[in-house]
PDB file of N, CA and C in Angstrom:
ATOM      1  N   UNK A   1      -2.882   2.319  -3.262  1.00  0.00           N
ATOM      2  CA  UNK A   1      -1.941   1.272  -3.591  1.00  0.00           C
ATOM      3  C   UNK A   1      -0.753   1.389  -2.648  1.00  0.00           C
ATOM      4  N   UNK A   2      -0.699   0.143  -2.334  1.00  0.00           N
ATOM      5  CA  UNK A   2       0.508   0.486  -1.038  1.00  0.00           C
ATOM      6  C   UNK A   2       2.080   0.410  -1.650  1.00  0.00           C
ATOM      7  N   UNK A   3       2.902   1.266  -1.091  1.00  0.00           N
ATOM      8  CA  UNK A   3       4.130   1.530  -1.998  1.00  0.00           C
ATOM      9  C   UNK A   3       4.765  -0.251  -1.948  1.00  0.00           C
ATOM     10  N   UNK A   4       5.717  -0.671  -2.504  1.00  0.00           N
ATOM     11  CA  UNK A   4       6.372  -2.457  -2.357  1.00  0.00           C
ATOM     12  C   UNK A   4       8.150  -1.879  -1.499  1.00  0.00           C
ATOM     13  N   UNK A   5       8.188  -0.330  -1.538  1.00  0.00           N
ATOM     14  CA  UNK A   5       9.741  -0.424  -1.336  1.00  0.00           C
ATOM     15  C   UNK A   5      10.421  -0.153  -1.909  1.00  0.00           C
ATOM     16  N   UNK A   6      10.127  -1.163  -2.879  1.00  0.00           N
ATOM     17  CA  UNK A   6      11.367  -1.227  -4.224  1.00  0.00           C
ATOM     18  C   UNK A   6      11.260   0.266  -5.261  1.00  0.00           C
ATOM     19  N   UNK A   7      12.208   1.120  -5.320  1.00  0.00           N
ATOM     20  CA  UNK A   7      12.155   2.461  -6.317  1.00  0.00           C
ATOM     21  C   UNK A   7      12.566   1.784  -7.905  1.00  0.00           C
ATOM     22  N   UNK A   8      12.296   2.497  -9.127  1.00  0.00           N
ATOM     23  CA  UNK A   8      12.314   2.497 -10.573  1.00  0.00           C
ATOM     24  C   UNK A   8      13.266   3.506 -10.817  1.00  0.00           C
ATOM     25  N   UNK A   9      14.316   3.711 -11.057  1.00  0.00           N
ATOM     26  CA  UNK A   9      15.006   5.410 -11.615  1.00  0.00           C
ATOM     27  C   UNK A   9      14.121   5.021 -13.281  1.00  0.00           C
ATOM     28  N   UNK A  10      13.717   6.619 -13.692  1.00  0.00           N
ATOM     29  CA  UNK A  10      13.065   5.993 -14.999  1.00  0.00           C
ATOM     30  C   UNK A  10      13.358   7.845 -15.818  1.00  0.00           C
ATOM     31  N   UNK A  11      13.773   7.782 -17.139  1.00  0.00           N
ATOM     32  CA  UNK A  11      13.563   9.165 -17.532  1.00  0.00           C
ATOM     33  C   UNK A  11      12.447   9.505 -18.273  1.00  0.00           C
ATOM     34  N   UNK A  12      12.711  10.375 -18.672  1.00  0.00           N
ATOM     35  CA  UNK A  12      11.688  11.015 -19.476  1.00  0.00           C
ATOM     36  C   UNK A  12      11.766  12.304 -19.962  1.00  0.00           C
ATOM     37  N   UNK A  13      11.095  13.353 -20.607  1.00  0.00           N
ATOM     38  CA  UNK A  13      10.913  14.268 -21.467  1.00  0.00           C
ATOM     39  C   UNK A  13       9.751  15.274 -21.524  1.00  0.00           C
ATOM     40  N   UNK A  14       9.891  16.455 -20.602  1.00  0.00           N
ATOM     41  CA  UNK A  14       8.884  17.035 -19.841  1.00  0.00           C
ATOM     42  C   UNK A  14       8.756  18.280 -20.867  1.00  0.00           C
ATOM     43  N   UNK A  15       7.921  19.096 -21.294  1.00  0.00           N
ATOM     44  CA  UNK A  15       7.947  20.442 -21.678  1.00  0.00           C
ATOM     45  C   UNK A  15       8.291  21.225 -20.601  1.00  0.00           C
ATOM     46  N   UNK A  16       9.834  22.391 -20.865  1.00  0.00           N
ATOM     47  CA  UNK A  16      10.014  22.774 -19.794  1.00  0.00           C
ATOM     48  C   UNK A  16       8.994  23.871 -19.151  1.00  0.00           C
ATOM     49  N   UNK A  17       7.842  24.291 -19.447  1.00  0.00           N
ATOM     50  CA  UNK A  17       6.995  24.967 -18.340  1.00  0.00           C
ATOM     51  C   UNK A  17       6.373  23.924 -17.787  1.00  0.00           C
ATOM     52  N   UNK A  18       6.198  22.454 -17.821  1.00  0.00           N
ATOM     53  CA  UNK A  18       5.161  21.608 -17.144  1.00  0.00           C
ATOM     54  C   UNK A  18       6.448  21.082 -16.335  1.00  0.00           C
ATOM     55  N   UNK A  19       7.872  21.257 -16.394  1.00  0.00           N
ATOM     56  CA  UNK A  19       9.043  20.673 -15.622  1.00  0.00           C
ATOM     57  C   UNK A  19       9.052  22.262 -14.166  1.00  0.00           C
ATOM     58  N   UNK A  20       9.035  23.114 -14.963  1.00  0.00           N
ATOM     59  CA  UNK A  20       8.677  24.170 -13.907  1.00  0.00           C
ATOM     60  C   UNK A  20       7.640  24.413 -12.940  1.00  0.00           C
ATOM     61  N   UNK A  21       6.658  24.380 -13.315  1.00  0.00           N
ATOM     62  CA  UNK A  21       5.293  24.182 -12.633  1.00  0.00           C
ATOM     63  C   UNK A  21       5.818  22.773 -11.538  1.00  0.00           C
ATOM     64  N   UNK A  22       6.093  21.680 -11.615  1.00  0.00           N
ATOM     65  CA  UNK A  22       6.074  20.435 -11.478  1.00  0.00           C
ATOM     66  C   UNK A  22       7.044  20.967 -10.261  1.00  0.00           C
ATOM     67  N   UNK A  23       8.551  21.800 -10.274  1.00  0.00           N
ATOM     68  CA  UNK A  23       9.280  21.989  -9.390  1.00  0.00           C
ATOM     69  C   UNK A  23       8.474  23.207  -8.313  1.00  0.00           C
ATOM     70  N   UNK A  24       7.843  23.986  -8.611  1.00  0.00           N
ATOM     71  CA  UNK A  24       7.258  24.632  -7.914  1.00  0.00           C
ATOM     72  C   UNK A  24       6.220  24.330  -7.091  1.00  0.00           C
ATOM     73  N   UNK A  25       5.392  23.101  -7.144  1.00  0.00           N
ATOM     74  CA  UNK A  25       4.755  22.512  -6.499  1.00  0.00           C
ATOM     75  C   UNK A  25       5.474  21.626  -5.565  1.00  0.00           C
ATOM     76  N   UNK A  26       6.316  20.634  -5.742  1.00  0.00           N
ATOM     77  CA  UNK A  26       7.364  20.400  -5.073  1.00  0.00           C
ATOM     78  C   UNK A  26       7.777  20.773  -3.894  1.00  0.00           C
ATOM     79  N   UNK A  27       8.330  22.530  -4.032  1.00  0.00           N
ATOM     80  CA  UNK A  27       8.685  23.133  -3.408  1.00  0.00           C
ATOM     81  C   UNK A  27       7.656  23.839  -2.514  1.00  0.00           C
ATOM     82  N   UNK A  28       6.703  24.008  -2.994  1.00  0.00           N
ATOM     83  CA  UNK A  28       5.171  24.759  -2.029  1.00  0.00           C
ATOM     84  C   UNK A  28       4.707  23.598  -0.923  1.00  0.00           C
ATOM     85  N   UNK A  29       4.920  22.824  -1.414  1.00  0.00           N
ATOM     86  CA  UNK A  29       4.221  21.074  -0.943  1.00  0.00           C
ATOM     87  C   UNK A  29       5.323  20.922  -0.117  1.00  0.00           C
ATOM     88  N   UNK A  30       7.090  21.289  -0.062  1.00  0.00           N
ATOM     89  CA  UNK A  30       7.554  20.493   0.634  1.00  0.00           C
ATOM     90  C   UNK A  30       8.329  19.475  -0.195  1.00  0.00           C
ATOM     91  N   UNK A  31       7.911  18.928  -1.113  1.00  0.00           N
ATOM     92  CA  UNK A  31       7.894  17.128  -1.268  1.00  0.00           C
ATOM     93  C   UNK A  31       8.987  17.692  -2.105  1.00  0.00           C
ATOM     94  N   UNK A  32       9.608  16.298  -2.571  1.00  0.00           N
ATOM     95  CA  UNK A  32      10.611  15.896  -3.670  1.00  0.00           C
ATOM     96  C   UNK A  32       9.939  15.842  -5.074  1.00  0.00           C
ATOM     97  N   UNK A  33      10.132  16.256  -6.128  1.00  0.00           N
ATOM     98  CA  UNK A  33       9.388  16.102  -7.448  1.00  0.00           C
ATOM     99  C   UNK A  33       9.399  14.863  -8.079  1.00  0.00           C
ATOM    100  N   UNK A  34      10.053  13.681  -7.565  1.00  0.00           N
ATOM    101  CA  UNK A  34      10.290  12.431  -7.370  1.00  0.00           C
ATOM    102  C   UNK A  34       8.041  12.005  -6.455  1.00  0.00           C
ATOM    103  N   UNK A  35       8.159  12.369  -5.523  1.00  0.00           N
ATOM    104  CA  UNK A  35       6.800  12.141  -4.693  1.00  0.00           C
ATOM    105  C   UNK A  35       5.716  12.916  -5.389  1.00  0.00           C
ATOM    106  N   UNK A  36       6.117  13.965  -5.932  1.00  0.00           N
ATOM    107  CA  UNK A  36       4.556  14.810  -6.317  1.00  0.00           C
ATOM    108  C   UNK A  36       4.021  14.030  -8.138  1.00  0.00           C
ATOM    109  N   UNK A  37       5.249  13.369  -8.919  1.00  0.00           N
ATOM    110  CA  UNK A  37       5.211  12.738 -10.093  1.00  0.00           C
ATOM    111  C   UNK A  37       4.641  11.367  -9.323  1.00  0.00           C
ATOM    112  N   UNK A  38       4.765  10.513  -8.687  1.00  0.00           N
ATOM    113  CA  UNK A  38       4.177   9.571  -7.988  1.00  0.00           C
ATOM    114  C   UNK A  38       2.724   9.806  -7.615  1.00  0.00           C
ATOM    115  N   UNK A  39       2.558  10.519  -6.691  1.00  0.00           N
ATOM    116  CA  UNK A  39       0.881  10.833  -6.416  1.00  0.00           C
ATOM    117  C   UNK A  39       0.462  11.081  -7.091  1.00  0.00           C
ATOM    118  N   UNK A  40       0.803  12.154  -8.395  1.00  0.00           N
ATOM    119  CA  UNK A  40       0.078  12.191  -9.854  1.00  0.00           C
ATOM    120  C   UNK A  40      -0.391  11.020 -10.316  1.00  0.00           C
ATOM    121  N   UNK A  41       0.643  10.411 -10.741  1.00  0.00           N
ATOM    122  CA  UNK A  41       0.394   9.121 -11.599  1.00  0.00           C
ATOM    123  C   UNK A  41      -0.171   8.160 -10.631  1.00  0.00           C
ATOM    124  N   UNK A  42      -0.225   8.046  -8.960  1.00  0.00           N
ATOM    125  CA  UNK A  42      -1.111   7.021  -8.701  1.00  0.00           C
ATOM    126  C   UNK A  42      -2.433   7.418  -8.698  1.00  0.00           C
ATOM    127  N   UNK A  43      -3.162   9.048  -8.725  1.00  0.00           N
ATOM    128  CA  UNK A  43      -4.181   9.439  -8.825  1.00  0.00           C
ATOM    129  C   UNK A  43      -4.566   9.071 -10.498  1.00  0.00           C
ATOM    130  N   UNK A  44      -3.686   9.251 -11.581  1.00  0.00           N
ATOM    131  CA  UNK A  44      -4.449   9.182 -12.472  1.00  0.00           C
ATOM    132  C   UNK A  44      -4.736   7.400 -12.726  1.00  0.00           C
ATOM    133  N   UNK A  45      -3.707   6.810 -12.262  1.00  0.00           N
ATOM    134  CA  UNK A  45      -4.113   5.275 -12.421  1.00  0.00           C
ATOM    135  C   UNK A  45      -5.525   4.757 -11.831  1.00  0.00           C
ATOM    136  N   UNK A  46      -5.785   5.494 -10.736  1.00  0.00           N
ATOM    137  CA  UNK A  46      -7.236   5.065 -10.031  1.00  0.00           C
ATOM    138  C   UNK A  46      -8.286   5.462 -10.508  1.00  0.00           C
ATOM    139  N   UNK A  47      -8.237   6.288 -11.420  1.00  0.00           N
ATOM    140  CA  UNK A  47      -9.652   7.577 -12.198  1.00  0.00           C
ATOM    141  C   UNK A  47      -9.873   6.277 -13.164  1.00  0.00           C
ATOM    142  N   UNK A  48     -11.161   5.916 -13.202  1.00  0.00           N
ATOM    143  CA  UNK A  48     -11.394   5.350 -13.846  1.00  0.00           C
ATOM    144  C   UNK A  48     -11.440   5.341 -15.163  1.00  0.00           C
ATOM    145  N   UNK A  49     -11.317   4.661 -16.249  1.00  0.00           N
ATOM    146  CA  UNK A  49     -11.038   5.136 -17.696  1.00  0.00           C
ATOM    147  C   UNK A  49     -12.011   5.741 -18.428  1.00  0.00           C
ATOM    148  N   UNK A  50     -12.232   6.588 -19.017  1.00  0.00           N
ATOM    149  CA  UNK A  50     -13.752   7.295 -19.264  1.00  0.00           C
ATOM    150  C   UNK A  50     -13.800   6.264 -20.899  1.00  0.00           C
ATOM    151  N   UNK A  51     -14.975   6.070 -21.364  1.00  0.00           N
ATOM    152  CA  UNK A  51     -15.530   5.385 -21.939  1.00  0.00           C
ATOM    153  C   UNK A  51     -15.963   6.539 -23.410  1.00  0.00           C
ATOM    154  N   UNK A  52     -15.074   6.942 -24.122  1.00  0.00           N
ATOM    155  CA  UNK A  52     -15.122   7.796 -25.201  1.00  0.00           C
ATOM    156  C   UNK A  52     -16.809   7.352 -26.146  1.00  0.00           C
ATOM    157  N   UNK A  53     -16.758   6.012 -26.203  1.00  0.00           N
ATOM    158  CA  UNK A  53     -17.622   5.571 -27.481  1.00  0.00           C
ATOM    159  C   UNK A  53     -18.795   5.864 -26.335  1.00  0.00           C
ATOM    160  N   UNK A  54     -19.453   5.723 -25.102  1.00  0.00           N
ATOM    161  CA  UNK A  54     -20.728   5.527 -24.767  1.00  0.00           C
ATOM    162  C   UNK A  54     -20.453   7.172 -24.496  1.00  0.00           C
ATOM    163  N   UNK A  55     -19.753   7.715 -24.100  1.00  0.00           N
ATOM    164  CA  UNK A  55     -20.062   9.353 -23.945  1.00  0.00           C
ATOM    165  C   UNK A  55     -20.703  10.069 -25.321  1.00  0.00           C
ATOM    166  N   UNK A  56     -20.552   9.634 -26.517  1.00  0.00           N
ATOM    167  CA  UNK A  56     -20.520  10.094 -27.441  1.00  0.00           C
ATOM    168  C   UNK A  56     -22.238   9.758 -27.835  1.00  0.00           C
ATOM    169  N   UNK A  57     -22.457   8.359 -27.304  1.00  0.00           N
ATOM    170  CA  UNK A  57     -23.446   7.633 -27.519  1.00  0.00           C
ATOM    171  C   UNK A  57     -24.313   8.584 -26.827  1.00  0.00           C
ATOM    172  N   UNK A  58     -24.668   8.868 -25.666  1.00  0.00           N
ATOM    173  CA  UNK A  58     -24.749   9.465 -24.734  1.00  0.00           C
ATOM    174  C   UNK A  58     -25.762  11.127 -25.121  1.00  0.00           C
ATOM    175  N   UNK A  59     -24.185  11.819 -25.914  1.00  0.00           N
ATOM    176  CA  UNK A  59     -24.982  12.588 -27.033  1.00  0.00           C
ATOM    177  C   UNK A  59     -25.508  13.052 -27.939  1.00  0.00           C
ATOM    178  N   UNK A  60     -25.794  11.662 -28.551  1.00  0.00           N
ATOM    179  CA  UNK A  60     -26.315  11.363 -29.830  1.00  0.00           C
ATOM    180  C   UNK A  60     -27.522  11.297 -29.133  1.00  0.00           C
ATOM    181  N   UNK A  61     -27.769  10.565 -28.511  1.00  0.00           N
ATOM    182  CA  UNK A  61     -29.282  10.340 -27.857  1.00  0.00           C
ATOM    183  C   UNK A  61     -29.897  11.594 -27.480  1.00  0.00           C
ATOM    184  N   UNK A  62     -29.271  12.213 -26.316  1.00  0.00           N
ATOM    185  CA  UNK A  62     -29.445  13.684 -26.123  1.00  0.00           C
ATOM    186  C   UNK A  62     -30.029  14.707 -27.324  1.00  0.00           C
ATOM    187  N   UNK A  63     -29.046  14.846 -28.043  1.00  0.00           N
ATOM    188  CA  UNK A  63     -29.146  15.713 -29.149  1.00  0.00           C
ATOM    189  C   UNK A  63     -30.340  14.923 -30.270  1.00  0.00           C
ATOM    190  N   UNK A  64     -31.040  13.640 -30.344  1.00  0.00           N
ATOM    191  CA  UNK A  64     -31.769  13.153 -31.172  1.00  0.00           C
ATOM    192  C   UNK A  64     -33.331  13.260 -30.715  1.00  0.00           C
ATOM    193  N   UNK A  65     -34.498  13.009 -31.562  1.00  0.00           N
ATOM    194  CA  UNK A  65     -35.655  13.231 -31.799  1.00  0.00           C
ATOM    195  C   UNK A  65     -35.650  12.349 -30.078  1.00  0.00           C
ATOM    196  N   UNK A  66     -36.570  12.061 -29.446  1.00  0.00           N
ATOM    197  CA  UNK A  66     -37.795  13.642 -29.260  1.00  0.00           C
ATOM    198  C   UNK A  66     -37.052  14.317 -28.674  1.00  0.00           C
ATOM    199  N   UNK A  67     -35.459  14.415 -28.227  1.00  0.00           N
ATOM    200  CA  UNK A  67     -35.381  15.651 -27.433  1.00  0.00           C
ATOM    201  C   UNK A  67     -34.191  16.729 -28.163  1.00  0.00           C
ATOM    202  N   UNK A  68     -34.701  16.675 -29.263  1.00  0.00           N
ATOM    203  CA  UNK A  68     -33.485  17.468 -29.988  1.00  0.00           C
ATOM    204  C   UNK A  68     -34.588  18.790 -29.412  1.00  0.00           C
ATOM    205  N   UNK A  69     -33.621  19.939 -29.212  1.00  0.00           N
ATOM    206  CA  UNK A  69     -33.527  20.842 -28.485  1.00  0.00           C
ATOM    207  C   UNK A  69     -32.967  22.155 -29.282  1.00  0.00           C
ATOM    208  N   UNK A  70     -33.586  23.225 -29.199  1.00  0.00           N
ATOM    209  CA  UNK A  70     -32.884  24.596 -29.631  1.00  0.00           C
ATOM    210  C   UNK A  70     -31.846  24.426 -28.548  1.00  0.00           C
ATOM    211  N   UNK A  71     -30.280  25.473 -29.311  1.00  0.00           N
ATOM    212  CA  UNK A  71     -29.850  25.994 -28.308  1.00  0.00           C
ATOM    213  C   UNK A  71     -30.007  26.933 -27.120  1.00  0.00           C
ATOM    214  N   UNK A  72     -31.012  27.772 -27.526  1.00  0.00           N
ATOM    215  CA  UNK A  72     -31.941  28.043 -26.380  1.00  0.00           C
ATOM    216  C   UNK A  72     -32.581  27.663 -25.445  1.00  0.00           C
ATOM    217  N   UNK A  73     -33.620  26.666 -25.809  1.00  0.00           N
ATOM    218  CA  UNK A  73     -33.746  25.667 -25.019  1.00  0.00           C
ATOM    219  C   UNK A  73     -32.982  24.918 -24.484  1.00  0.00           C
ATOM    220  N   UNK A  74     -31.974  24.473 -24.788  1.00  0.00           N
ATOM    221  CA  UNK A  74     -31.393  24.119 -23.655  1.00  0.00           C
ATOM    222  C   UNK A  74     -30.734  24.797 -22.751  1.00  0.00           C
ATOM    223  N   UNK A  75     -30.250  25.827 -23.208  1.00  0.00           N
ATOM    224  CA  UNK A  75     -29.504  27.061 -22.135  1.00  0.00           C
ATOM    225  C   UNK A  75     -30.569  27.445 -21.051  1.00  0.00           C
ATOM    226  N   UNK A  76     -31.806  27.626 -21.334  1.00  0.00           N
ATOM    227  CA  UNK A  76     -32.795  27.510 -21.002  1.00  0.00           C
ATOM    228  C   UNK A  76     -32.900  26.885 -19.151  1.00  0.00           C
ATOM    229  N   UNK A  77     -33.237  25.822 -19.787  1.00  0.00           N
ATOM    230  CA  UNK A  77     -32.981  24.652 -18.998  1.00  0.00           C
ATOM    231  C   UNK A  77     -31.559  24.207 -18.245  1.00  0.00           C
ATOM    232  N   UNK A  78     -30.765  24.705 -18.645  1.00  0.00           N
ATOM    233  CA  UNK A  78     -29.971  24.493 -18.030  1.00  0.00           C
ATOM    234  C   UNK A  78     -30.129  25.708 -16.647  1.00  0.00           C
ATOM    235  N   UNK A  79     -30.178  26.940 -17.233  1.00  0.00           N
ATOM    236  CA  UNK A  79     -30.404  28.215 -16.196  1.00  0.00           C
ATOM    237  C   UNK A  79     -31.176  27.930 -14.972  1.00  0.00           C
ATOM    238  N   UNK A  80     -32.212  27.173 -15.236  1.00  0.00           N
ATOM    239  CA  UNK A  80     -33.169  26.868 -14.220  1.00  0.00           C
ATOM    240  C   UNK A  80     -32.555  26.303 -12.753  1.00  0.00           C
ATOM    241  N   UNK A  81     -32.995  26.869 -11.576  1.00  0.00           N
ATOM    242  CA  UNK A  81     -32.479  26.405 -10.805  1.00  0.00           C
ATOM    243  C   UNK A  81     -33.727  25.542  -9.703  1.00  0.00           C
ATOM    244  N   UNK A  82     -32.928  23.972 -10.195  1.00  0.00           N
ATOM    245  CA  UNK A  82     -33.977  22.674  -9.096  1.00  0.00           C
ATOM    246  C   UNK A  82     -34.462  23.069  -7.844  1.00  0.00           C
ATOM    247  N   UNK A  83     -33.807  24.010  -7.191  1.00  0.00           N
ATOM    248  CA  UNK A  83     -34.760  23.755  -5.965  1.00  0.00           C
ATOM    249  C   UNK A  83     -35.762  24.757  -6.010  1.00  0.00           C
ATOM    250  N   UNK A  84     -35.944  25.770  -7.072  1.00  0.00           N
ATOM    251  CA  UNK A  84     -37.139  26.657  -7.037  1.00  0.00           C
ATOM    252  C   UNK A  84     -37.856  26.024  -7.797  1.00  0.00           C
ATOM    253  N   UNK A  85     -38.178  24.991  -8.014  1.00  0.00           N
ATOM    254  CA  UNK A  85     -39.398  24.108  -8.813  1.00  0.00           C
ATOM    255  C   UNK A  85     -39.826  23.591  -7.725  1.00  0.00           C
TER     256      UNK A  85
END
């Protein structure tokens, strides 16, 4: 998203270890904590919105007949590694 120019002064209400962390990156990076709160929030605006109800759907199906699964079995299967098949 291309910046317009125009700045927002805007406040807000940080827990102070996520206000600390936040200045320390800042400072490792260089940047202003003004720029590193910006690239945050334009990265999380672009992540697409995850879809709670079909994820869920997702593992209902998973977890249902025919492939309801021991937890073994699936640990199982999961262990297996694709390219030695």
């Amino acid at each position: 998203m291309k910046s317009s120019g125009k700045k927002l002064k805007v406040g807000t209400v940080l827990d102070e270890q996520i206000y600390q962390q936040l200045k320390e990156r800042a400072v490792k990076e260089g940047r202003t904590i003004s720029a590193v709160v910006s690239a945050a929030l334009l990265a999380y605006y672009t992540t697409p919105v995850i879809d709670f109800k079909a994820r869920r759907e997702a593992v209902r199906r998973f977890c249902s007949t025919p492939f309801k699964l021991t937890r073994e079995e699936l640990e199982e299967i999961m262990e297996l590694d694709f390219y030695d098949q």
